[in-house]
PDB file of N, CA and C in Angstrom:
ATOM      1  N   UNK A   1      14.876  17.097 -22.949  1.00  0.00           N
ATOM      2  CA  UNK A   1      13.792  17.276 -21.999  1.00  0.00           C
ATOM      3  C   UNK A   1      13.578  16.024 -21.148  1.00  0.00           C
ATOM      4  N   UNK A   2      13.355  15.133 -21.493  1.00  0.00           N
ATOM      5  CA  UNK A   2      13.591  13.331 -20.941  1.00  0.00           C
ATOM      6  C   UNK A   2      14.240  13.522 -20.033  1.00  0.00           C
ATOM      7  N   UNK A   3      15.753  13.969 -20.115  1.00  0.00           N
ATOM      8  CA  UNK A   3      16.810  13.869 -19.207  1.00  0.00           C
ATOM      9  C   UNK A   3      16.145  14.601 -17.864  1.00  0.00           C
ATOM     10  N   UNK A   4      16.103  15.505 -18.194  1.00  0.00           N
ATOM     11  CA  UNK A   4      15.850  16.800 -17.181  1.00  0.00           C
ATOM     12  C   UNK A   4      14.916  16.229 -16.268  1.00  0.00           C
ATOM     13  N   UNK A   5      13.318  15.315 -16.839  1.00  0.00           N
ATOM     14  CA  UNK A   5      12.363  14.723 -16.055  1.00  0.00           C
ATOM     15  C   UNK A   5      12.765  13.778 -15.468  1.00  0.00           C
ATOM     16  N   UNK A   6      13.838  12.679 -15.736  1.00  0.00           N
ATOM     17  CA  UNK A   6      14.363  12.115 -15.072  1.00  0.00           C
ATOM     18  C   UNK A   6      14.973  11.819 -14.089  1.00  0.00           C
ATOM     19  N   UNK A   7      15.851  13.095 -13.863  1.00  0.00           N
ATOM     20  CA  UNK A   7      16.649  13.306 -13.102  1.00  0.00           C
ATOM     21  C   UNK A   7      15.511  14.273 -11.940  1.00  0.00           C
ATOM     22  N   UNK A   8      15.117  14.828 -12.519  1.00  0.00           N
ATOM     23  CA  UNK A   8      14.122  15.961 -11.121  1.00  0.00           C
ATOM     24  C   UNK A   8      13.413  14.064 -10.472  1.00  0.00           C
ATOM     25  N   UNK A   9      13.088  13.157 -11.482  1.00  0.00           N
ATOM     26  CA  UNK A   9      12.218  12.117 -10.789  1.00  0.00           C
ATOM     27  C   UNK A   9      12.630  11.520  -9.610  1.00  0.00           C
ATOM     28  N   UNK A  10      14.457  11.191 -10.129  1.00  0.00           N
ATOM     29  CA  UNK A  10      15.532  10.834  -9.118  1.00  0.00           C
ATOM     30  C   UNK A  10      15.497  11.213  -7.911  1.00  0.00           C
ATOM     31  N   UNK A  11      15.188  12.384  -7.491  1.00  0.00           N
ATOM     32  CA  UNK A  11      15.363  13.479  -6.526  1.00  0.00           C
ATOM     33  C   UNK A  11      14.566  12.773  -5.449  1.00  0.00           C
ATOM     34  N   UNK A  12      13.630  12.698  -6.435  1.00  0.00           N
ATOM     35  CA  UNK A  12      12.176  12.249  -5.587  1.00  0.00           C
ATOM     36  C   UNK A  12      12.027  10.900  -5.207  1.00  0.00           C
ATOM     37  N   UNK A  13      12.665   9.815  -5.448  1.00  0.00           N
ATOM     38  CA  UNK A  13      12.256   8.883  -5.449  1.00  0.00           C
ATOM     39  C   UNK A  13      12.597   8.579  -3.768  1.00  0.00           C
ATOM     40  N   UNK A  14      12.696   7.208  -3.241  1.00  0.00           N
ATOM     41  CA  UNK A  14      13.037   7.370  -1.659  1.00  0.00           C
ATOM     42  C   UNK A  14      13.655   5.889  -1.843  1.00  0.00           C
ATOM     43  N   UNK A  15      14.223   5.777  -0.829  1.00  0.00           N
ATOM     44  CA  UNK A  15      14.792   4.578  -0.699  1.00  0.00           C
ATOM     45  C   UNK A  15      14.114   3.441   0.430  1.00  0.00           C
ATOM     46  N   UNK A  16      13.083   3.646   0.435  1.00  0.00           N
ATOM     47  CA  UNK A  16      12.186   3.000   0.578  1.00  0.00           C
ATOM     48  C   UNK A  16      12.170   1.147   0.682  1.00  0.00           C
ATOM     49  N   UNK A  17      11.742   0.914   1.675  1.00  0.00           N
ATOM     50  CA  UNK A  17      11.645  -0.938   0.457  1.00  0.00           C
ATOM     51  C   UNK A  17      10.313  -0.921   0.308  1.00  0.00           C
ATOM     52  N   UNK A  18      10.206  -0.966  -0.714  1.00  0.00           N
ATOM     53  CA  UNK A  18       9.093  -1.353  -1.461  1.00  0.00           C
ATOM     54  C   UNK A  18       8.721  -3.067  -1.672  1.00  0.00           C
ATOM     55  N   UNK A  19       9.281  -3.630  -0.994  1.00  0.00           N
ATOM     56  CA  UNK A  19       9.425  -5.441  -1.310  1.00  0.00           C
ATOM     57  C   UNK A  19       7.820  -6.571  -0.796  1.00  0.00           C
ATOM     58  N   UNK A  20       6.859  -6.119  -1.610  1.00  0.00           N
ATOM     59  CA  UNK A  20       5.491  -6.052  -1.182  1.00  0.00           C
ATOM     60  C   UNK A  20       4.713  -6.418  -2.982  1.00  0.00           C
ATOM     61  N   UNK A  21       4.092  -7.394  -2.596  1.00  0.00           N
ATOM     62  CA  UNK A  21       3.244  -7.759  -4.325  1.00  0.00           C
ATOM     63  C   UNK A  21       1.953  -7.914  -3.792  1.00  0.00           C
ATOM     64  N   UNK A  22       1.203  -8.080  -4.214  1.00  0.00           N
ATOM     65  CA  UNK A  22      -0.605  -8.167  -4.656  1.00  0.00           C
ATOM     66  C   UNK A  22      -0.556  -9.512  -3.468  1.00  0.00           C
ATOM     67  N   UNK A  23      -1.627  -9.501  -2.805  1.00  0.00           N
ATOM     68  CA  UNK A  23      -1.546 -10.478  -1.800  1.00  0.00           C
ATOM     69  C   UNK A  23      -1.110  -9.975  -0.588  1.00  0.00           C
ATOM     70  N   UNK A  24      -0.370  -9.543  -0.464  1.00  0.00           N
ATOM     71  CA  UNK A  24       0.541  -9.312   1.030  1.00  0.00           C
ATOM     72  C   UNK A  24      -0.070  -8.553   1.807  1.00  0.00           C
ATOM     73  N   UNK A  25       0.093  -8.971   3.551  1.00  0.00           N
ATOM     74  CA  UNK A  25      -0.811  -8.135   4.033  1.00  0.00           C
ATOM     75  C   UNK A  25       0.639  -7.055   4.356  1.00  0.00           C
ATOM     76  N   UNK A  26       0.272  -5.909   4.325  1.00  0.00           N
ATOM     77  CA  UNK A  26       1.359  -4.553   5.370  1.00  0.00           C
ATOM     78  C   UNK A  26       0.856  -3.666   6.284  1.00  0.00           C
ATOM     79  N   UNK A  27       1.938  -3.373   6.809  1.00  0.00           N
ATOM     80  CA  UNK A  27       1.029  -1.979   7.392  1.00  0.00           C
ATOM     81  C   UNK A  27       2.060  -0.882   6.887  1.00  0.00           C
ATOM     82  N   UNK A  28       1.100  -0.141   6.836  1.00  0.00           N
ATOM     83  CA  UNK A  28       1.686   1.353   6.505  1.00  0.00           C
ATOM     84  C   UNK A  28       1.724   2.391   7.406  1.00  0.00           C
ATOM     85  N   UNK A  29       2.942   3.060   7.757  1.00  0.00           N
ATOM     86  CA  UNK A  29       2.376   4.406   9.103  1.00  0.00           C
ATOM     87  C   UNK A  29       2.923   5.189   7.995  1.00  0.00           C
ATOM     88  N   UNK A  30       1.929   6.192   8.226  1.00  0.00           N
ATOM     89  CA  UNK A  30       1.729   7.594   7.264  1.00  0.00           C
ATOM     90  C   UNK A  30       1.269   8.680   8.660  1.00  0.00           C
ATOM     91  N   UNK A  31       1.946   9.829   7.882  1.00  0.00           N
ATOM     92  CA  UNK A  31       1.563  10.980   8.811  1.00  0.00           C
ATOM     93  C   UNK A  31       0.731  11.528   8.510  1.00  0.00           C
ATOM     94  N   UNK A  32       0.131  12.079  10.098  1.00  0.00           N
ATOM     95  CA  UNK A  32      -1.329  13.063   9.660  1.00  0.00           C
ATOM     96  C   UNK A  32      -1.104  14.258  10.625  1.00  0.00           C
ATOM     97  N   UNK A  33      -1.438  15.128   9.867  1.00  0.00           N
ATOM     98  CA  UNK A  33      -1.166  16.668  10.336  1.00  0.00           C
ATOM     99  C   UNK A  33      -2.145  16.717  10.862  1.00  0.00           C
ATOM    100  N   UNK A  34      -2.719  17.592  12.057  1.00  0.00           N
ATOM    101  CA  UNK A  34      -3.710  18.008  12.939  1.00  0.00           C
ATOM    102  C   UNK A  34      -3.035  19.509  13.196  1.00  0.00           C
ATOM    103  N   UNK A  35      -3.018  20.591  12.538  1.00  0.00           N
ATOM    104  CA  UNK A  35      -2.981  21.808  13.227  1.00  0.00           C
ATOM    105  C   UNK A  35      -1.404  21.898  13.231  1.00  0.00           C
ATOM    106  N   UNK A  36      -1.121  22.173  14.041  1.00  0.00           N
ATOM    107  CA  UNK A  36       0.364  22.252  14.673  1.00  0.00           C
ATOM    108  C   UNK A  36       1.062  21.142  14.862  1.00  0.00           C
ATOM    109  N   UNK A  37       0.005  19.873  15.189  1.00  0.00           N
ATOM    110  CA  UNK A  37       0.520  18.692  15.488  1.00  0.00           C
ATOM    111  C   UNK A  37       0.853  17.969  14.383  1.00  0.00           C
ATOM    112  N   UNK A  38       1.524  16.769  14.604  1.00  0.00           N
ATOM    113  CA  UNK A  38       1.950  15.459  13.404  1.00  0.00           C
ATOM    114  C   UNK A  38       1.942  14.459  14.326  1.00  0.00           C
ATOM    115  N   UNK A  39       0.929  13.143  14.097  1.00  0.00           N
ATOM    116  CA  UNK A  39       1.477  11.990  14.446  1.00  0.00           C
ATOM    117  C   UNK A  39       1.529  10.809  13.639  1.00  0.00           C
ATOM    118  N   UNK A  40       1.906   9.842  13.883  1.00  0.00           N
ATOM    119  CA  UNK A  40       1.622   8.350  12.577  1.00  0.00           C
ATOM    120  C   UNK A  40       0.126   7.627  12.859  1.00  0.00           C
ATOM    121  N   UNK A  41      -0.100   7.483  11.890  1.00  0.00           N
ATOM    122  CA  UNK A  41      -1.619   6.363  11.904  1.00  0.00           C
ATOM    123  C   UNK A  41      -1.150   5.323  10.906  1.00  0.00           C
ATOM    124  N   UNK A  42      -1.394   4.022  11.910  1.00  0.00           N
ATOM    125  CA  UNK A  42      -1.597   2.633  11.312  1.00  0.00           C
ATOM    126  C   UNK A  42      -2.448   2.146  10.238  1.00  0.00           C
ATOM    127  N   UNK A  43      -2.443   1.901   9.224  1.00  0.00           N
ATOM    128  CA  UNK A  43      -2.985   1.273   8.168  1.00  0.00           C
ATOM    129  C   UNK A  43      -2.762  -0.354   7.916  1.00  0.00           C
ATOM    130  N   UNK A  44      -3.539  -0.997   8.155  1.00  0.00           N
ATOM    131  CA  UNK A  44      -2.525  -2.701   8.325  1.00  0.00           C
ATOM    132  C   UNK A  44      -3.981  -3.315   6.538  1.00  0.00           C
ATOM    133  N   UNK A  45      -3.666  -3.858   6.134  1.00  0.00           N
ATOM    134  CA  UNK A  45      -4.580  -4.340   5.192  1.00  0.00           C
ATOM    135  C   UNK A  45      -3.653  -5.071   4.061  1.00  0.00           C
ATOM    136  N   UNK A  46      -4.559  -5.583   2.915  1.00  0.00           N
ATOM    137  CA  UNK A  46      -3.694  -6.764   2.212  1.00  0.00           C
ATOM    138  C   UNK A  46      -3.932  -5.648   0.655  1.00  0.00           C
ATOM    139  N   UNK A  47      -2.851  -5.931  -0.142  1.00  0.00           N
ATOM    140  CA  UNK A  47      -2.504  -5.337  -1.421  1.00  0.00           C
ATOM    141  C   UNK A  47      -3.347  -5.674  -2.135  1.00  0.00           C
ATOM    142  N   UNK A  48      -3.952  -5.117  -2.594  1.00  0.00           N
ATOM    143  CA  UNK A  48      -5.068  -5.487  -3.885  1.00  0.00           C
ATOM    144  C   UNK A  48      -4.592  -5.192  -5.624  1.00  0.00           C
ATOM    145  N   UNK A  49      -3.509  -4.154  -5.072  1.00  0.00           N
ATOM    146  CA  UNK A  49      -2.707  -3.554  -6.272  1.00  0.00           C
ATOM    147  C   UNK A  49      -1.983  -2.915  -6.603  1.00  0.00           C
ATOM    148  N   UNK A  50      -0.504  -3.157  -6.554  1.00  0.00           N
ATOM    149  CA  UNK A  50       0.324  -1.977  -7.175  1.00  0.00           C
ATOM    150  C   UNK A  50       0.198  -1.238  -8.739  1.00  0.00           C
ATOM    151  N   UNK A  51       0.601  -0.659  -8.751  1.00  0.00           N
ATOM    152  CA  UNK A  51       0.071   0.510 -10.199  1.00  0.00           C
ATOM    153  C   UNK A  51       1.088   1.176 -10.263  1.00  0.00           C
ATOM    154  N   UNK A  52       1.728   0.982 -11.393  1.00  0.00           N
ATOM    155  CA  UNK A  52       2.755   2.478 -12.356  1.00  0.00           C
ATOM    156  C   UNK A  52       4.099   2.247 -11.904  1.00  0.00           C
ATOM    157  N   UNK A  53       5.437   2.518 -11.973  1.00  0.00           N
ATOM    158  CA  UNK A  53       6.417   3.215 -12.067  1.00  0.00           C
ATOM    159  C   UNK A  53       7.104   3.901 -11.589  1.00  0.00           C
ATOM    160  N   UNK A  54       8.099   3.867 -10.886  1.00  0.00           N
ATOM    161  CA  UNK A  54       9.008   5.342 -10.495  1.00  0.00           C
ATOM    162  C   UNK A  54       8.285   5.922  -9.296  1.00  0.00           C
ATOM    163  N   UNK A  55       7.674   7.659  -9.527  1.00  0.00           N
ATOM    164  CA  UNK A  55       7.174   8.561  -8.305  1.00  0.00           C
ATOM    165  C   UNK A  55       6.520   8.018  -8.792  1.00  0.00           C
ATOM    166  N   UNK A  56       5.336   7.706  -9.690  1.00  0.00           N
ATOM    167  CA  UNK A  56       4.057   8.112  -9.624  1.00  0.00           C
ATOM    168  C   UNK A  56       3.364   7.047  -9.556  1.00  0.00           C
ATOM    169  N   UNK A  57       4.345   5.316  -8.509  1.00  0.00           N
ATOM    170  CA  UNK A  57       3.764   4.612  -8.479  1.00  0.00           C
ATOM    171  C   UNK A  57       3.151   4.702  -7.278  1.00  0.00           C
ATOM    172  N   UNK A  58       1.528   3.669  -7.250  1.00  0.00           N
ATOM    173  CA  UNK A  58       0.882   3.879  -6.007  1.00  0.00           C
ATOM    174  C   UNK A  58       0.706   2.232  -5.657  1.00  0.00           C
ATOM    175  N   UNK A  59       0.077   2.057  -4.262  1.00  0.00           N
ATOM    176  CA  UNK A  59      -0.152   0.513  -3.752  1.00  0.00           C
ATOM    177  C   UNK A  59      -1.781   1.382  -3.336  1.00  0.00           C
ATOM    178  N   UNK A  60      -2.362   0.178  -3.369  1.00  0.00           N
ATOM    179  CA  UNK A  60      -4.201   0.035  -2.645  1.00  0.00           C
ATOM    180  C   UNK A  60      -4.288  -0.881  -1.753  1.00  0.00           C
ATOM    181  N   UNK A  61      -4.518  -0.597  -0.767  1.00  0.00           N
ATOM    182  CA  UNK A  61      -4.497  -1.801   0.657  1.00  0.00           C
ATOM    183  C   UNK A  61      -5.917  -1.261   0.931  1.00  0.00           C
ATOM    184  N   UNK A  62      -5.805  -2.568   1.109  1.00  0.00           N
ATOM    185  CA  UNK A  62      -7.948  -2.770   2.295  1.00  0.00           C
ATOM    186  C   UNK A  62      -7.770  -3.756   3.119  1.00  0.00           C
ATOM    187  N   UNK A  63      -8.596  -3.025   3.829  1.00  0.00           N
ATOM    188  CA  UNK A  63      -8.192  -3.518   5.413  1.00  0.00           C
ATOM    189  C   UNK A  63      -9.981  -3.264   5.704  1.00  0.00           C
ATOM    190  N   UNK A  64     -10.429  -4.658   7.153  1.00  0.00           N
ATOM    191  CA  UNK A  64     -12.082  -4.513   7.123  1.00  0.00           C
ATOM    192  C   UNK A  64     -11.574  -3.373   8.324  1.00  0.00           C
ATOM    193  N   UNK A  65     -12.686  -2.724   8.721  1.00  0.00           N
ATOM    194  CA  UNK A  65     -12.726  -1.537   9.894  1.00  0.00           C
ATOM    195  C   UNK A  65     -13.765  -1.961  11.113  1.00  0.00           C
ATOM    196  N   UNK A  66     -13.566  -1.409  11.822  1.00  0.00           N
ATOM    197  CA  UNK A  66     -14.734  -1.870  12.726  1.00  0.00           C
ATOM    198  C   UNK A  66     -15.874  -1.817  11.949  1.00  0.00           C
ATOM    199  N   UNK A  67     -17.153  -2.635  12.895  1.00  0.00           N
ATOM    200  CA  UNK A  67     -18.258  -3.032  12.147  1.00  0.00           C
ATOM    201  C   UNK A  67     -18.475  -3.314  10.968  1.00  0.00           C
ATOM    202  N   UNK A  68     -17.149  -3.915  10.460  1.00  0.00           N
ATOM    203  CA  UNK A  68     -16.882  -5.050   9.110  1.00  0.00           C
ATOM    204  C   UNK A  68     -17.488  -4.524   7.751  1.00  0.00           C
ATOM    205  N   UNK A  69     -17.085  -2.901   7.931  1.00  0.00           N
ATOM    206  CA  UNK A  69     -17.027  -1.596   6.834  1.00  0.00           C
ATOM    207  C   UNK A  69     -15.673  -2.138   6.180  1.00  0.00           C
ATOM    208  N   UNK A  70     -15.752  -2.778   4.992  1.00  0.00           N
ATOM    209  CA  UNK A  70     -14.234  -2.806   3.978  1.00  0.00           C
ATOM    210  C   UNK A  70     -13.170  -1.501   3.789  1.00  0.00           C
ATOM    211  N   UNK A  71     -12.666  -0.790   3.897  1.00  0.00           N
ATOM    212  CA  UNK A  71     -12.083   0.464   3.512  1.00  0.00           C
ATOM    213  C   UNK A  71     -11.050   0.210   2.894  1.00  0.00           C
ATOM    214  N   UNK A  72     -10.861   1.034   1.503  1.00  0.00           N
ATOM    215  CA  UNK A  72      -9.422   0.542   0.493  1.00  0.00           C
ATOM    216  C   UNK A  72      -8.754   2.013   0.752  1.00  0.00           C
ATOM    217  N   UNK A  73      -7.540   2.171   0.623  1.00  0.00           N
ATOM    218  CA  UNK A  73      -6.916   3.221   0.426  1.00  0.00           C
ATOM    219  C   UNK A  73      -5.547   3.323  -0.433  1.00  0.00           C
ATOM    220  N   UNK A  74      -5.468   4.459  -1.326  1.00  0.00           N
ATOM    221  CA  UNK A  74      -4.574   4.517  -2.012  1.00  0.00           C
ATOM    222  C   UNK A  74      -3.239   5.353  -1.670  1.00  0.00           C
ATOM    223  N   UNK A  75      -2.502   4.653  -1.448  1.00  0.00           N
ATOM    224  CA  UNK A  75      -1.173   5.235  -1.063  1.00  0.00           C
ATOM    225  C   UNK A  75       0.014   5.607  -2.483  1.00  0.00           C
ATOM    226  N   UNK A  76       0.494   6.636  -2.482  1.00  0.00           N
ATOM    227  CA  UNK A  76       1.742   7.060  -3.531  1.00  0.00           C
ATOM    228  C   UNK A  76       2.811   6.201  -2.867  1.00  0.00           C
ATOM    229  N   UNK A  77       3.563   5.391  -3.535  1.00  0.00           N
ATOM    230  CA  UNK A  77       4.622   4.306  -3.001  1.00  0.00           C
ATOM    231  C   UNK A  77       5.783   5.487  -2.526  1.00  0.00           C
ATOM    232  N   UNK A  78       5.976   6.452  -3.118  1.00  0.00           N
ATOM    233  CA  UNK A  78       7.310   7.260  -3.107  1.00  0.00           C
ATOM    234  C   UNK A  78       7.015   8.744  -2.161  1.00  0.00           C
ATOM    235  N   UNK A  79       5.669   8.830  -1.280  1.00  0.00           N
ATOM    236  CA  UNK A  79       5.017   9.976  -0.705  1.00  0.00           C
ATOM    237  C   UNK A  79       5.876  10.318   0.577  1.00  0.00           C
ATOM    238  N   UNK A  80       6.415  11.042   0.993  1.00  0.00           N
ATOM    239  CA  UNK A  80       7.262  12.024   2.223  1.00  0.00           C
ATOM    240  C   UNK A  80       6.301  11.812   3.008  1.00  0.00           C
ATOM    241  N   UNK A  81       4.527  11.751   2.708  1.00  0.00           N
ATOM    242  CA  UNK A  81       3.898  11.448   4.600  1.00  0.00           C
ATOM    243  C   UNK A  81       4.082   9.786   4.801  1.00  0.00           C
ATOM    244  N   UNK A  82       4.221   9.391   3.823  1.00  0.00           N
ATOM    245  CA  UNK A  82       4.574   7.095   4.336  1.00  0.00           C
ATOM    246  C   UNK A  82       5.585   7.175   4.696  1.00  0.00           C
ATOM    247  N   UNK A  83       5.958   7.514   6.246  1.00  0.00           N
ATOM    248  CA  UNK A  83       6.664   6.873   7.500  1.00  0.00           C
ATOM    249  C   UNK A  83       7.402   5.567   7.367  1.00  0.00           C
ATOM    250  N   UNK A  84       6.657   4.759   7.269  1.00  0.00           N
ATOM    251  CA  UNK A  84       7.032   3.328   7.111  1.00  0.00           C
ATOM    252  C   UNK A  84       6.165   2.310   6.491  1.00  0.00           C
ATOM    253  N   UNK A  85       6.349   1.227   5.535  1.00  0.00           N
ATOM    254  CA  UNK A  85       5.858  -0.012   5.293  1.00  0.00           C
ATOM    255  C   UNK A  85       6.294  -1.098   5.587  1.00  0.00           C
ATOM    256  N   UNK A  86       5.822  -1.930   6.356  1.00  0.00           N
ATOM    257  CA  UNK A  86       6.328  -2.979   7.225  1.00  0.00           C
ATOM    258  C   UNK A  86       5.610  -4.217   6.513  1.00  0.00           C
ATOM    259  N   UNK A  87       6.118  -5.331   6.047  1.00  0.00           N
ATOM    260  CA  UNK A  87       5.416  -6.603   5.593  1.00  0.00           C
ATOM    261  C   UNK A  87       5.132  -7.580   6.743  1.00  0.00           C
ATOM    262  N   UNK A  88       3.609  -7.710   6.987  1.00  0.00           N
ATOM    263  CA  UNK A  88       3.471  -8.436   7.855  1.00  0.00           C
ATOM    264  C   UNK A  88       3.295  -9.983   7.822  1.00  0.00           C
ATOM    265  N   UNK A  89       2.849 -10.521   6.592  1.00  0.00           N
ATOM    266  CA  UNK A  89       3.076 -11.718   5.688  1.00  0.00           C
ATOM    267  C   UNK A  89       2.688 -11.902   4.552  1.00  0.00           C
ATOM    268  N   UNK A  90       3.562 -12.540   4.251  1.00  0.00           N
ATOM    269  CA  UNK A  90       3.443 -12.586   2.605  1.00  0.00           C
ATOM    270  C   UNK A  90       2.172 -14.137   2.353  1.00  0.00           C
ATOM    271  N   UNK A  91       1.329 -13.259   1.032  1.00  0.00           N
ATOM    272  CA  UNK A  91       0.279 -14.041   0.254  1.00  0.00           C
ATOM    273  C   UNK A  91       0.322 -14.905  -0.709  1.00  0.00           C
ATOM    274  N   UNK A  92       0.072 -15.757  -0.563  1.00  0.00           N
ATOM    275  CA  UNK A  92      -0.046 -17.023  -1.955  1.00  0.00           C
ATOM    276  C   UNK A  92      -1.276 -16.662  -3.140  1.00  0.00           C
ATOM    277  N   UNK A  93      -1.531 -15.808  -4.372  1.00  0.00           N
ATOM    278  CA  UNK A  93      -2.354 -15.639  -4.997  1.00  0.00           C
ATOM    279  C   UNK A  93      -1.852 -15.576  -6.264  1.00  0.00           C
ATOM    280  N   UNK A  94      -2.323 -16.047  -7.057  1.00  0.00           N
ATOM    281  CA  UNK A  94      -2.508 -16.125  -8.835  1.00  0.00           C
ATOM    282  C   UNK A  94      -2.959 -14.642  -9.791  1.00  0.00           C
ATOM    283  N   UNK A  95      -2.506 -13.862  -9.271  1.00  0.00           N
ATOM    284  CA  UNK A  95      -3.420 -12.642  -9.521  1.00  0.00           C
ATOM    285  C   UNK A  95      -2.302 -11.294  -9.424  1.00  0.00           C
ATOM    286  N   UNK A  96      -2.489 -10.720 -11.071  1.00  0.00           N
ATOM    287  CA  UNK A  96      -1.775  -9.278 -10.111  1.00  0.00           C
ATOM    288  C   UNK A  96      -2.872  -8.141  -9.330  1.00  0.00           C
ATOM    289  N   UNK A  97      -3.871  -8.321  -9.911  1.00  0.00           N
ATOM    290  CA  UNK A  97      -4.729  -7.533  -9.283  1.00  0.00           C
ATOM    291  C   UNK A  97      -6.289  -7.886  -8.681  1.00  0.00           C
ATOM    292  N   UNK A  98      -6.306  -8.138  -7.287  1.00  0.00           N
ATOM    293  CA  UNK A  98      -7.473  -9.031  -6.531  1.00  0.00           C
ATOM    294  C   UNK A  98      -8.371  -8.415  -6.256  1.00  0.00           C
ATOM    295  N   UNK A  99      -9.093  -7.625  -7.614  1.00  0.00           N
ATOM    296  CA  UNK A  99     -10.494  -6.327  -7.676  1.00  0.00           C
ATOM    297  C   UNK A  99     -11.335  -8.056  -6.691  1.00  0.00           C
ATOM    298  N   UNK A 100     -11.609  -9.015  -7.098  1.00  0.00           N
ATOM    299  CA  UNK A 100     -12.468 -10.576  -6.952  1.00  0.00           C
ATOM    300  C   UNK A 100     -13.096 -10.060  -5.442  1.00  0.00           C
ATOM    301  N   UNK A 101     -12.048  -9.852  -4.751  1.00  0.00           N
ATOM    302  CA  UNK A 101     -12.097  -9.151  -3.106  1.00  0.00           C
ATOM    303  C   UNK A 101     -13.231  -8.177  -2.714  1.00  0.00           C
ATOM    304  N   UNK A 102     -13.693  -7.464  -4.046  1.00  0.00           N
ATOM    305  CA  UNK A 102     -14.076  -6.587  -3.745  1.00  0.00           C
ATOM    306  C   UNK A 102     -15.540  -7.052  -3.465  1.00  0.00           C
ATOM    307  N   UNK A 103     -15.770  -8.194  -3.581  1.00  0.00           N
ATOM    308  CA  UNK A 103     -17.362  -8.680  -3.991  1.00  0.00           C
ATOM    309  C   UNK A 103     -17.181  -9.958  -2.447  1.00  0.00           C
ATOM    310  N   UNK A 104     -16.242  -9.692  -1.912  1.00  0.00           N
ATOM    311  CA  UNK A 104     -16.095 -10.908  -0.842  1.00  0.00           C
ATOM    312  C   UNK A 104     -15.828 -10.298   0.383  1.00  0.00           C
ATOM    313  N   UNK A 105     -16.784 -10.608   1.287  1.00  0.00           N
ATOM    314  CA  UNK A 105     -16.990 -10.419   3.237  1.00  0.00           C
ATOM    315  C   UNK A 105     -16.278 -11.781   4.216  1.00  0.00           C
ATOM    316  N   UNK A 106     -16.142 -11.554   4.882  1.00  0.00           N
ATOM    317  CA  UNK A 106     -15.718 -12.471   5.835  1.00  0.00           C
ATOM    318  C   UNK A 106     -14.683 -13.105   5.325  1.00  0.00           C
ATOM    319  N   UNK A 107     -15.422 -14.358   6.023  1.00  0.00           N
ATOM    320  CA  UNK A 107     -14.240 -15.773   5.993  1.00  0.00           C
ATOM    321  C   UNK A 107     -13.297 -15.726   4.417  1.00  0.00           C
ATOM    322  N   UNK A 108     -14.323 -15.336   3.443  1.00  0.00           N
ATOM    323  CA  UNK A 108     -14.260 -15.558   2.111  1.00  0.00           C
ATOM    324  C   UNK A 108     -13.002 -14.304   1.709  1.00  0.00           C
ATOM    325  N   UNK A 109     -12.557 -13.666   2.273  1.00  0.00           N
ATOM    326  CA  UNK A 109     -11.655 -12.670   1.927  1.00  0.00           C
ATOM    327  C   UNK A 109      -9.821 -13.260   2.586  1.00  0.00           C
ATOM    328  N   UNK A 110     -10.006 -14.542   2.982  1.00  0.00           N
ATOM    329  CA  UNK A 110      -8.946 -15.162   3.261  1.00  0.00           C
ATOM    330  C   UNK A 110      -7.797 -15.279   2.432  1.00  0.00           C
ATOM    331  N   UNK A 111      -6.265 -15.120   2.459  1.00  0.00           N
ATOM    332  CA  UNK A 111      -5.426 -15.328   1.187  1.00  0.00           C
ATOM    333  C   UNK A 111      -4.678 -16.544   2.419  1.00  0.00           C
ATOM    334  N   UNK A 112      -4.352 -17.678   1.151  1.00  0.00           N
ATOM    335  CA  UNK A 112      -3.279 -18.715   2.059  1.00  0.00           C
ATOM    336  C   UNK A 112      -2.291 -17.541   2.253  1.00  0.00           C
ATOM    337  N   UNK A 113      -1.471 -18.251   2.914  1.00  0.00           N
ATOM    338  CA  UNK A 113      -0.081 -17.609   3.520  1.00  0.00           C
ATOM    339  C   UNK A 113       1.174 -18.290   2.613  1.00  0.00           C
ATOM    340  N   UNK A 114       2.157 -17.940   2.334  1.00  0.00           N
ATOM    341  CA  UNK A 114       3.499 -18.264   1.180  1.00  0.00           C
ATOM    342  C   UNK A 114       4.308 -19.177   2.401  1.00  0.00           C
ATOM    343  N   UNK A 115       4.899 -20.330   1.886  1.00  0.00           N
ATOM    344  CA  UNK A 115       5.861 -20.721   3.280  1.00  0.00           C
ATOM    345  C   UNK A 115       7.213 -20.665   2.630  1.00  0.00           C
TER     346      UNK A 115
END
């Protein structure tokens, strides 16, 4: 039975780069259906957390929004609507997972940059 889940997992997986850790800011274009239509929407924000494995791993990016509303969103790393993930620079942080962020506005939500 193992085998069998494995291999259906294979199917699924994408070839993707995934080359993105906790810290990093990306953007993500993911598709959004409207009716008949499909176009890409930009997601640009910094990793707060990858999670899990294989398909059923996911990334959480937050990004501030206009009128400096925080918004996190959870993306499936291996999902058919993520278009593309693009690394826009990589983060210097001590941390696999930067929940700390969640309690920090402004200036204070700064990550150094990796050289």
């Amino acid at each position: 039975m193992q085998d069998i889940i494995k291999a259906v997992e294979k199917k699924q997986l994408t070839d993707r780069n995934l080359d993105y850790s906790p810290g990093d800011t990306i953007n993500v274009s993911f598709k959004i259906r409207e009716g008949d239509k499909e176009r890409l929407q930009q997601f640009q924000g910094v990793v707060i957390q990858t999670n899990g494995t294989g398909v059923g791993s996911t990334v959480t990016v937050r990004k501030v929004s206009s009128a400096g509303v925080y918004v996190e969103k959870v993306f499936p790393a291996h999902s058919p609507l993520i278009a593309d993930v693009k690394l826009v620079k990589r983060g210097l942080v001590r941390r696999a997972k930067l929940y700390y962020l969640r309690g920090r506005t402004g200036k204070a939500t700064r990550i150094k940059e990796k050289k």
